[in-house]
C-alpha atoms as a PDB file:
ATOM      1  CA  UNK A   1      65.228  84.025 148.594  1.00  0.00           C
ATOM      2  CA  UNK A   2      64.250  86.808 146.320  1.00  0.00           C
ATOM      3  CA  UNK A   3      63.977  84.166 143.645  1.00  0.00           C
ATOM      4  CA  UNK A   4      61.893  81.721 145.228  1.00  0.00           C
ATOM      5  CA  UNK A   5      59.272  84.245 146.375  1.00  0.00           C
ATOM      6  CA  UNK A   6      58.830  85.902 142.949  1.00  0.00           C
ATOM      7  CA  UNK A   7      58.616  82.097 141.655  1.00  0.00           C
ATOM      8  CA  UNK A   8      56.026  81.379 144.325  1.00  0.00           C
ATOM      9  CA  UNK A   9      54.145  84.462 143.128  1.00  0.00           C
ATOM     10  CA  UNK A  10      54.346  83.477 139.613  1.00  0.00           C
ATOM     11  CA  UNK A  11      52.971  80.032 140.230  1.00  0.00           C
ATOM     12  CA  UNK A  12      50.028  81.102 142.221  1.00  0.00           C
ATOM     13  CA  UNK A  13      48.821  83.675 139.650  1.00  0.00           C
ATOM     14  CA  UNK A  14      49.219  81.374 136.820  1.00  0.00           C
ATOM     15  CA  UNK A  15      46.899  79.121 138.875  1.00  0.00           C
ATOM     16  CA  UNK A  16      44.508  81.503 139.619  1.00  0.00           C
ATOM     17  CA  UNK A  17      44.669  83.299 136.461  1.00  0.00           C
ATOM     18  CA  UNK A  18      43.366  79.249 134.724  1.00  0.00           C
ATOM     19  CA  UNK A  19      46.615  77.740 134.547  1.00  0.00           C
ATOM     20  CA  UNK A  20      46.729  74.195 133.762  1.00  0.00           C
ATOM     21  CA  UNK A  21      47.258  72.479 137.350  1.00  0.00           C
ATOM     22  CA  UNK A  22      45.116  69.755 137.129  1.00  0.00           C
ATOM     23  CA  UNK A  23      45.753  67.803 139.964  1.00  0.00           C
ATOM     24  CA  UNK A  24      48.284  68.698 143.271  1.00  0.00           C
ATOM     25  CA  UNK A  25      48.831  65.470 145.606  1.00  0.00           C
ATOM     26  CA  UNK A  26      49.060  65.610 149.209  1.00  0.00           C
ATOM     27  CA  UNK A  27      51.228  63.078 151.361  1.00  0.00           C
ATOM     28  CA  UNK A  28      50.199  63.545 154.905  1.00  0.00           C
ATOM     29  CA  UNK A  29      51.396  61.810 158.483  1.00  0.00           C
ATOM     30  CA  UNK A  30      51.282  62.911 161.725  1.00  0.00           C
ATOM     31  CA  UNK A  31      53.421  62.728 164.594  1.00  0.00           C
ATOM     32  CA  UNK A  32      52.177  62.732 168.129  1.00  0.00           C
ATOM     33  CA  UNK A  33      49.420  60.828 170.027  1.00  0.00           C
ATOM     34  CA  UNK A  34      46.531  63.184 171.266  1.00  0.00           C
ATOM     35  CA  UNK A  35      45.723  62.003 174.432  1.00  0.00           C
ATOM     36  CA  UNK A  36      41.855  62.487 176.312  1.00  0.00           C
ATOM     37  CA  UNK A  37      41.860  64.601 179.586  1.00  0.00           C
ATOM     38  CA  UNK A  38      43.186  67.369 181.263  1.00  0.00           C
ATOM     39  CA  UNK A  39      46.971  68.199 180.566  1.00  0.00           C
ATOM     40  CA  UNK A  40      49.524  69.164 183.332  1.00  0.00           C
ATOM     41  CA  UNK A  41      52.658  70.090 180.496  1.00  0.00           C
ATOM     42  CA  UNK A  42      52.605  71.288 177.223  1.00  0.00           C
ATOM     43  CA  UNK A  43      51.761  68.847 174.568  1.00  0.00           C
ATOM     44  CA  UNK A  44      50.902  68.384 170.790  1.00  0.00           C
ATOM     45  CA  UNK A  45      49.910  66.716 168.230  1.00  0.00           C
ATOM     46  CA  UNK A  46      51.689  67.620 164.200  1.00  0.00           C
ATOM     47  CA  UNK A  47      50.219  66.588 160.572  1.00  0.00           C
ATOM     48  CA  UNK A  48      52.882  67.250 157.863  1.00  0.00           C
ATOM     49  CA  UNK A  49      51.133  67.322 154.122  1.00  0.00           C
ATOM     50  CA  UNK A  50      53.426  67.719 151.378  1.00  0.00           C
ATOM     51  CA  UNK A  51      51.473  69.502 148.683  1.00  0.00           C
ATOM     52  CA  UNK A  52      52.988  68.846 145.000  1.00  0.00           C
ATOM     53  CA  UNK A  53      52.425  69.343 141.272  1.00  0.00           C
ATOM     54  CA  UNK A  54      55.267  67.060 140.752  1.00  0.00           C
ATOM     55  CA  UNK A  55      55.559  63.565 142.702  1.00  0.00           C
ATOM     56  CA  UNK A  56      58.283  62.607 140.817  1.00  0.00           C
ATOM     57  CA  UNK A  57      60.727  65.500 140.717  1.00  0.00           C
ATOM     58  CA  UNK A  58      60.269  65.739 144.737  1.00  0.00           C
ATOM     59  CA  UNK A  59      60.282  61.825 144.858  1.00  0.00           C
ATOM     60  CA  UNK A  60      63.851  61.761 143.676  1.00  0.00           C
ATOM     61  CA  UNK A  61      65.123  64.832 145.428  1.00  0.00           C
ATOM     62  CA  UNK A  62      64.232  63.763 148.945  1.00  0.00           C
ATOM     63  CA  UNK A  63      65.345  59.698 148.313  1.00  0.00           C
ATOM     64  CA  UNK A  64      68.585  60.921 146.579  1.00  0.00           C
ATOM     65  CA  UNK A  65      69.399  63.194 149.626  1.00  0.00           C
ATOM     66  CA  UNK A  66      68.017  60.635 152.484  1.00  0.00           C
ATOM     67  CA  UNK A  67      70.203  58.221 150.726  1.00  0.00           C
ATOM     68  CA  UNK A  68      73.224  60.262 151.607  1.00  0.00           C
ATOM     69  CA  UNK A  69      72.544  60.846 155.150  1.00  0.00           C
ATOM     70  CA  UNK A  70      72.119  56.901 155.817  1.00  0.00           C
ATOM     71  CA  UNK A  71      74.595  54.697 157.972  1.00  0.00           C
ATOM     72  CA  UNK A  72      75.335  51.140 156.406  1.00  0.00           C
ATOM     73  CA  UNK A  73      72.722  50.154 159.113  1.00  0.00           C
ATOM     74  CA  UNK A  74      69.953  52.224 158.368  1.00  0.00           C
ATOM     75  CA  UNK A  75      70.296  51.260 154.661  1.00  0.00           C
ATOM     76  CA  UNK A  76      70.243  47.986 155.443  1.00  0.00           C
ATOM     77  CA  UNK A  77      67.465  48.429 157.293  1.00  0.00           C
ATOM     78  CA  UNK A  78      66.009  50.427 154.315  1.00  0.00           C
ATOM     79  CA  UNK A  79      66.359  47.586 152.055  1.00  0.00           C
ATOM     80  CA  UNK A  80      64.472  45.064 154.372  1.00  0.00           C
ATOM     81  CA  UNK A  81      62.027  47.401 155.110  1.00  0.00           C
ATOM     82  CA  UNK A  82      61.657  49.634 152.752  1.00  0.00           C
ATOM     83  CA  UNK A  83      61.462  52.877 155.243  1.00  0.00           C
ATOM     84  CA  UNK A  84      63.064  54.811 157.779  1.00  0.00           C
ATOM     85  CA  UNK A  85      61.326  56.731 160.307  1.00  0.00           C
ATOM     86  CA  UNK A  86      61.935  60.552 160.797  1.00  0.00           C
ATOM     87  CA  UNK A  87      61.995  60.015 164.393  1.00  0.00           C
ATOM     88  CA  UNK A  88      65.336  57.431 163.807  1.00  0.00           C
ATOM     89  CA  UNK A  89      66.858  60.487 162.678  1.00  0.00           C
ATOM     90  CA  UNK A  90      68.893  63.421 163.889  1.00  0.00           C
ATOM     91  CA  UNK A  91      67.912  66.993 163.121  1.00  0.00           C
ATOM     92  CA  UNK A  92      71.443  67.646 161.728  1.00  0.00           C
ATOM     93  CA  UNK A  93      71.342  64.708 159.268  1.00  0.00           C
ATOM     94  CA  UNK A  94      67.722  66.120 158.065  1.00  0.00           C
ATOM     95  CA  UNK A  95      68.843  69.048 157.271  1.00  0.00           C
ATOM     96  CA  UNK A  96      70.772  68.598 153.789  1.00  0.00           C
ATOM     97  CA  UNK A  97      67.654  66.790 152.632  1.00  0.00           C
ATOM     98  CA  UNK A  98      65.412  70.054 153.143  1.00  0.00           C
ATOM     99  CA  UNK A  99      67.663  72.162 152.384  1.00  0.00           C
ATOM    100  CA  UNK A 100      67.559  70.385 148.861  1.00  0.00           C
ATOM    101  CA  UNK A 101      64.031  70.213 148.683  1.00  0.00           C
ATOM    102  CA  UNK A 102      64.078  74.292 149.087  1.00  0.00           C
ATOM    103  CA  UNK A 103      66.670  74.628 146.584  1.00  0.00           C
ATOM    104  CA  UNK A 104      65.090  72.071 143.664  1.00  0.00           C
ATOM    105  CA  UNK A 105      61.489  72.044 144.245  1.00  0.00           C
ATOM    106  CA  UNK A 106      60.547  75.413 145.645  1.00  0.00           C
ATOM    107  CA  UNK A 107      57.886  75.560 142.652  1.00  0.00           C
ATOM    108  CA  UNK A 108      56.633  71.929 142.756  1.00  0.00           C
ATOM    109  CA  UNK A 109      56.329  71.665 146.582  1.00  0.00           C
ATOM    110  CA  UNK A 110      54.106  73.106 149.300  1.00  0.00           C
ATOM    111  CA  UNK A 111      54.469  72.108 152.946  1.00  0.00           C
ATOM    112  CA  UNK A 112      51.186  71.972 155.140  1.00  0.00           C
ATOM    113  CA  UNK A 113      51.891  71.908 159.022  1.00  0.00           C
ATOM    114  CA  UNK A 114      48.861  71.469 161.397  1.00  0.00           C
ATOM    115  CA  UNK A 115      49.918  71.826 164.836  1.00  0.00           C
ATOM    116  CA  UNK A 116      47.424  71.048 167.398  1.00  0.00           C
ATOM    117  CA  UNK A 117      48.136  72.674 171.139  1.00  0.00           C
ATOM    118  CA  UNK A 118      46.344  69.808 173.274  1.00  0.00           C
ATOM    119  CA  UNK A 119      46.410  71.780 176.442  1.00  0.00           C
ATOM    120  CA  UNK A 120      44.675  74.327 175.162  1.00  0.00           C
ATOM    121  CA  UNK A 121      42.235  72.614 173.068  1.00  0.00           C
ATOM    122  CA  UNK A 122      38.474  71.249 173.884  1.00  0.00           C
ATOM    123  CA  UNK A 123      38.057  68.281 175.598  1.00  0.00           C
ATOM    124  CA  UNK A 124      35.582  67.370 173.012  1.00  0.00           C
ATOM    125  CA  UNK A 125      38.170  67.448 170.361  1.00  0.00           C
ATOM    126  CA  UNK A 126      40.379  64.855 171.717  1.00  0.00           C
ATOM    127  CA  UNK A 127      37.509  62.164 172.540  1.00  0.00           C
ATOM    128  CA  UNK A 128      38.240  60.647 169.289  1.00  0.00           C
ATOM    129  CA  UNK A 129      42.112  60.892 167.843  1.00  0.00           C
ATOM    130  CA  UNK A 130      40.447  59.831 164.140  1.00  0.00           C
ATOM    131  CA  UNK A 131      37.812  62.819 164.266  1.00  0.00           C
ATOM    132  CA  UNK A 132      40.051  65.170 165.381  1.00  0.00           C
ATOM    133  CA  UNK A 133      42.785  63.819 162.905  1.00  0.00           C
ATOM    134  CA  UNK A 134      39.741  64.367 159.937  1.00  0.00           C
ATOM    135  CA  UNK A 135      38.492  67.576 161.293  1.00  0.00           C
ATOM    136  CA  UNK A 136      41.938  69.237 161.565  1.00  0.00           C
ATOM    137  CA  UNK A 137      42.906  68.351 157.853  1.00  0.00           C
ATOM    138  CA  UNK A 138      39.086  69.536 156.880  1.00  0.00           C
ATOM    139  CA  UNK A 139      40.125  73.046 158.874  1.00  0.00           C
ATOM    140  CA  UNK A 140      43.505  73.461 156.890  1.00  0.00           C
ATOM    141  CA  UNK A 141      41.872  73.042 153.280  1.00  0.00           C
ATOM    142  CA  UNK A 142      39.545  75.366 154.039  1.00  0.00           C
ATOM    143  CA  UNK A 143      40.984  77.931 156.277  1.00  0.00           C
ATOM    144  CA  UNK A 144      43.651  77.859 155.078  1.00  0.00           C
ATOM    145  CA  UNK A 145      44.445  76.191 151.408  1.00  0.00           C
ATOM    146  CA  UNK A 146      41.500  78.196 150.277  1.00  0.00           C
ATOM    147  CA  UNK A 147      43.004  81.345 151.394  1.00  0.00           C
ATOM    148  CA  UNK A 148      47.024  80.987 151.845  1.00  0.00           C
ATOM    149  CA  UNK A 149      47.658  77.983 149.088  1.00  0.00           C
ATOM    150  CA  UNK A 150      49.945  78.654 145.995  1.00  0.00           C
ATOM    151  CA  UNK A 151      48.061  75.728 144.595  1.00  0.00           C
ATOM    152  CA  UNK A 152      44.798  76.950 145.277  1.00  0.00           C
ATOM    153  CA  UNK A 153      42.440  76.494 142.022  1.00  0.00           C
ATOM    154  CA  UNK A 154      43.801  73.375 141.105  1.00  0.00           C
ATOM    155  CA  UNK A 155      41.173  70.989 139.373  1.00  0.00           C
ATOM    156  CA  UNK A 156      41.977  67.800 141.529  1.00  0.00           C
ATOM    157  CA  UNK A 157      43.140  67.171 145.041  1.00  0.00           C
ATOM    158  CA  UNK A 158      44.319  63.634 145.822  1.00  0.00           C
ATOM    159  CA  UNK A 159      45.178  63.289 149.599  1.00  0.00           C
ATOM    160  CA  UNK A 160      47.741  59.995 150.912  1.00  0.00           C
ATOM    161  CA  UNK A 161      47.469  59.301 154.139  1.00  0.00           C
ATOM    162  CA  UNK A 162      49.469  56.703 155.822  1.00  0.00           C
ATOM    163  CA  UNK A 163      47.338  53.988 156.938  1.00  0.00           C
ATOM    164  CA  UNK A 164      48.939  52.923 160.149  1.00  0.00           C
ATOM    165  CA  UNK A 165      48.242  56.375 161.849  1.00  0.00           C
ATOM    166  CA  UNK A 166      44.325  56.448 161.139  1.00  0.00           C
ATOM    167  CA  UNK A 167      41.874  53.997 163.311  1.00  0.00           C
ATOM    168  CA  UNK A 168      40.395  51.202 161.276  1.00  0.00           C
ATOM    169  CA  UNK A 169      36.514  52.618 161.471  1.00  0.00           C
ATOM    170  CA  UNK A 170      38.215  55.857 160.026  1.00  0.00           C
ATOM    171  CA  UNK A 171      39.965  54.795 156.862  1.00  0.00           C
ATOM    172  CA  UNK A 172      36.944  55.548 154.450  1.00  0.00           C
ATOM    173  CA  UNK A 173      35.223  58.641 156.720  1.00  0.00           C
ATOM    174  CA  UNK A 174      37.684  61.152 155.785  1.00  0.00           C
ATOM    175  CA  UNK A 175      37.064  61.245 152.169  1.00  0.00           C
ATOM    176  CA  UNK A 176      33.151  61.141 152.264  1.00  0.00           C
ATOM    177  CA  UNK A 177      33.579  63.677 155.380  1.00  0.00           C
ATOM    178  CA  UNK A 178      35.326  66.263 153.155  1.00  0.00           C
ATOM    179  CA  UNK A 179      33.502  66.150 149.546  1.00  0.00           C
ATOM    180  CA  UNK A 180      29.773  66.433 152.131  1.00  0.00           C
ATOM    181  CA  UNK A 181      31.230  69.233 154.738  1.00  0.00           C
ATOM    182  CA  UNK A 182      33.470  71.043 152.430  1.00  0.00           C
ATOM    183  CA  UNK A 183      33.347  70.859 148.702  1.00  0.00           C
ATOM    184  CA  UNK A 184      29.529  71.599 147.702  1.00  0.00           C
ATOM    185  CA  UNK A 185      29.316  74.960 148.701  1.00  0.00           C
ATOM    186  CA  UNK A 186      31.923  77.163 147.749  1.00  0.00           C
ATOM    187  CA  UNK A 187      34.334  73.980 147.043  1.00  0.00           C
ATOM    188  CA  UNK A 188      37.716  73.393 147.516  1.00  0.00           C
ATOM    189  CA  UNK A 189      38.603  71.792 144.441  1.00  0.00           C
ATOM    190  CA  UNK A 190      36.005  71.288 140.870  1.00  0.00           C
ATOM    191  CA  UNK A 191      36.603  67.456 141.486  1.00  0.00           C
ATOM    192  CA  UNK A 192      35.907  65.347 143.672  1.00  0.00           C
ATOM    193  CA  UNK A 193      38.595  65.276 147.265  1.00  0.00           C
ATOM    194  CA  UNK A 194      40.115  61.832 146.529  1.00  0.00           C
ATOM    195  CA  UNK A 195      41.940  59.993 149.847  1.00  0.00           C
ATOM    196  CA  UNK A 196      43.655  56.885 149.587  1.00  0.00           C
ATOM    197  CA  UNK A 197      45.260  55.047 152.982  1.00  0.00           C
ATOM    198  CA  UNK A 198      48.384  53.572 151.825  1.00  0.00           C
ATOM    199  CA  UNK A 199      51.677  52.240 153.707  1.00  0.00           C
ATOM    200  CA  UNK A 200      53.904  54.513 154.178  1.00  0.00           C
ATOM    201  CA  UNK A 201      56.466  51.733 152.847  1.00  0.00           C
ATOM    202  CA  UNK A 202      55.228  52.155 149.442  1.00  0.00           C
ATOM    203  CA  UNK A 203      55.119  56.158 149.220  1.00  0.00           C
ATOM    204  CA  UNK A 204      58.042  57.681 149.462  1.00  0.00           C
ATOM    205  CA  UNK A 205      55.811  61.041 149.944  1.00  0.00           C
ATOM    206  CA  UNK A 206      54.031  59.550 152.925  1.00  0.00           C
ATOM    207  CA  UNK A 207      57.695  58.635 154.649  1.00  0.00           C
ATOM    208  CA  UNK A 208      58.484  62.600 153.858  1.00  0.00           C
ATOM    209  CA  UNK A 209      55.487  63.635 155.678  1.00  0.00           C
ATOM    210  CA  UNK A 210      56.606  61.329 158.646  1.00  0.00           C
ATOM    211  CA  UNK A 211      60.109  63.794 158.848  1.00  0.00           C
ATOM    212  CA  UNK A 212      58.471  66.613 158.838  1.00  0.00           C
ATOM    213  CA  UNK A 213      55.481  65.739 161.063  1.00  0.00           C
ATOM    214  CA  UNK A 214      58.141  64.617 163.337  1.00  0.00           C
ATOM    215  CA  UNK A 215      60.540  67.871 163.095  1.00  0.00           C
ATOM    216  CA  UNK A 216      57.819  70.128 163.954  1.00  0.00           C
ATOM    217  CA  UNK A 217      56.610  67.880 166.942  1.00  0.00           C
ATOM    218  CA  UNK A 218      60.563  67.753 168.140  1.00  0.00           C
ATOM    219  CA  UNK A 219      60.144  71.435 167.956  1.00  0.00           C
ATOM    220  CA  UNK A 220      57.386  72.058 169.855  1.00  0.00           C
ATOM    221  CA  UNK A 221      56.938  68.892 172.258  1.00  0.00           C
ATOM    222  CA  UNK A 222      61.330  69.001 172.578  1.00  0.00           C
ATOM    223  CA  UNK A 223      62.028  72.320 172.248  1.00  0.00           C
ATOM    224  CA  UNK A 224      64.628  71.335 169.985  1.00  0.00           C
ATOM    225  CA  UNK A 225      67.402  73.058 168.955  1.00  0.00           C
ATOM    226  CA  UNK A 226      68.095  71.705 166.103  1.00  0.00           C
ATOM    227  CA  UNK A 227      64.100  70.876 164.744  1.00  0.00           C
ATOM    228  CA  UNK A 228      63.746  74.812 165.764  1.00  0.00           C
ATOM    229  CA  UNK A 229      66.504  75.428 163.115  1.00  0.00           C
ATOM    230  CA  UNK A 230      65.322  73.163 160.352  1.00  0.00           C
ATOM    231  CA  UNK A 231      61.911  74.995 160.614  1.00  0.00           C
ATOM    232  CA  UNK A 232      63.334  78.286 159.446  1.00  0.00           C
ATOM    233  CA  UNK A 233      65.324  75.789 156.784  1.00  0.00           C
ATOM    234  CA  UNK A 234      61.841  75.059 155.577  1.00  0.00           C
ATOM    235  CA  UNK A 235      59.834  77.950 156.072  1.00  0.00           C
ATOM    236  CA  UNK A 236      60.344  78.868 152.616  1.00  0.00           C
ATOM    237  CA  UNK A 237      58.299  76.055 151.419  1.00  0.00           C
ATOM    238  CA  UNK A 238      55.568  76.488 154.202  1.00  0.00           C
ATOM    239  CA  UNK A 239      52.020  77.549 152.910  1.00  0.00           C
ATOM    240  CA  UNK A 240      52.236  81.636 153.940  1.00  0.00           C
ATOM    241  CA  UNK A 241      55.903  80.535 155.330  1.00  0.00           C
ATOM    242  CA  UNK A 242      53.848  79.904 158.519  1.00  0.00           C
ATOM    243  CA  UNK A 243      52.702  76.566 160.684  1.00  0.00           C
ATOM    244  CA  UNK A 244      48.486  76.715 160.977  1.00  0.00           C
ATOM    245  CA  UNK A 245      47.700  76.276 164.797  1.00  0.00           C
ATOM    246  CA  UNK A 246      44.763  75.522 166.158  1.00  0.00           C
ATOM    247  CA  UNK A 247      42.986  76.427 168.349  1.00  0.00           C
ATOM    248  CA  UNK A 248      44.132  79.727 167.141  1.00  0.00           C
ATOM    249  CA  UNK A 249      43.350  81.925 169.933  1.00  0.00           C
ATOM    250  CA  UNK A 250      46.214  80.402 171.792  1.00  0.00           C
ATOM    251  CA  UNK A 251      48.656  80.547 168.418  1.00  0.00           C
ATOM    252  CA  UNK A 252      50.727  83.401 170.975  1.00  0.00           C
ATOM    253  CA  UNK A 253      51.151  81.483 173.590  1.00  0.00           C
ATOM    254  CA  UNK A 254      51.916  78.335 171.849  1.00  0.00           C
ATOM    255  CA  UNK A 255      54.783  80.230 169.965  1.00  0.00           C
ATOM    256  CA  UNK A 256      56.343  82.058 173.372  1.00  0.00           C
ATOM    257  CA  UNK A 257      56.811  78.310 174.474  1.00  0.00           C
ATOM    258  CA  UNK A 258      58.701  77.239 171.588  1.00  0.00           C
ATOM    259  CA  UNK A 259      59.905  79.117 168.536  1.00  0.00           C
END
């Protein structure tokens, strides 16, 4: 652990002291539907970003690993097509994957995990699931990345979103939405915020996000045993080894339900 945090450390002030990061890409799904209205139970919504200076390196560690935690069915089912959800998926058999990810990539990878309490928040927030989807992301980067991020002071961010998760009239708003809101004044990035809406079939990145988004939900929405214990798995790799909730005045009461 010792390691990893003086690693961390090194990485972030190489970054900020100029270091040559040009571009960190972010794989982001979500997992959870926000739904309009007043809310009886608990509820919430989860975006997992994976944040990395190395797609490759964490490409191979997480399909090597998933690999080994398939049934002849599910890789069959791999093969024709071409992904398997995190929610097909026990906690137990997700765990050797992270705990892989921890141990090889701890320098290339950054986890981002938005976690949106829907009881708690506005009813204006959940009127639209692809504004709230674009304004939580916009919150994160600059709450939060700006402040938090080991890869903060990179030159380029390129953002992956899977495109089955995002309305149709949303798919080019979120892009335009963050360069105008948040990278003029005091930018995020020196480039230009790049998003792409792929399927999640042809990013391996994108089908990581969809574990994680859907670990954290099982941990909240579940109170799952066994999501609760891969979070601390991954908290290593968490931006400031916490989740970012919003709205954050309730961030106590959300984590007296769950964690």
């Amino acid at each position: 652990m010792e390691q990893r945090n003086s690693d961390y450390t090194v990485l972030k002030r190489q970054i900020q002291e100029g270091y040559d990061v040009e571009e960190i890409s972010v794989f982001i799904d979500e997992s959870g539907v926000i739904q309009k209205g007043e809310l009886d139970a608990p509820d919430f919504f989860v975006i997992g970003m994976v944040f990395t200076s190395n797609e490759k390196l964490v490409k191979k560690v997480f399909t090597k690993r998933r690999l080994k935690q398939l049934t002849k069915a599910e890789l069959e089912e791999l093969r024709l097509t071409k992904e398997i959800k995190g929610s097909h998926m026990s906690g137990a058999r997700k765990a050797p994957i992270y705990e892989a990810l921890v141990e090889k990539c701890a320098e290339e990878l950054e986890l981002g995990i938005v976690v949106l309490d829907l009881k708690a928040a506005e009813s204006r927030l959940k009127q639209s699931s692809s504004r709230a989807f674009n304004f939580l992301i916009a919150r994160y980067l600059s709450k939060y990345y700006k402040s938090r991020s080991k890869f903060y002071g990179a030159k380029q961010l390129s953002l992956f979103v899977d495109e089955r998760n995002v309305a149709t009239g949303a798919k080019f708003t979120l892009g335009e939405y963050l360069n105008t809101e948040y990278n003029i004044e005091d930018p995020i990035c020196d480039g230009e915020i790049a998003v792409q809406y792929l399927d999640s079939k042809k990013r391996n990145l994108i089908q990581l996000a969809d574990f994680l988004a859907n670990t954290f939900y099982r941990a909240y929405k579940k109170n799952d045993p066994a999501a609760k214990a891969n979070i601390e798995v991954l908290r290593p790799l968490l931006c400031n080894q916490k989740e970012f909730f919003f709205p954050l005045a309730h961030i106590r009461r959300v984590e007296e339900h769950t964690i």
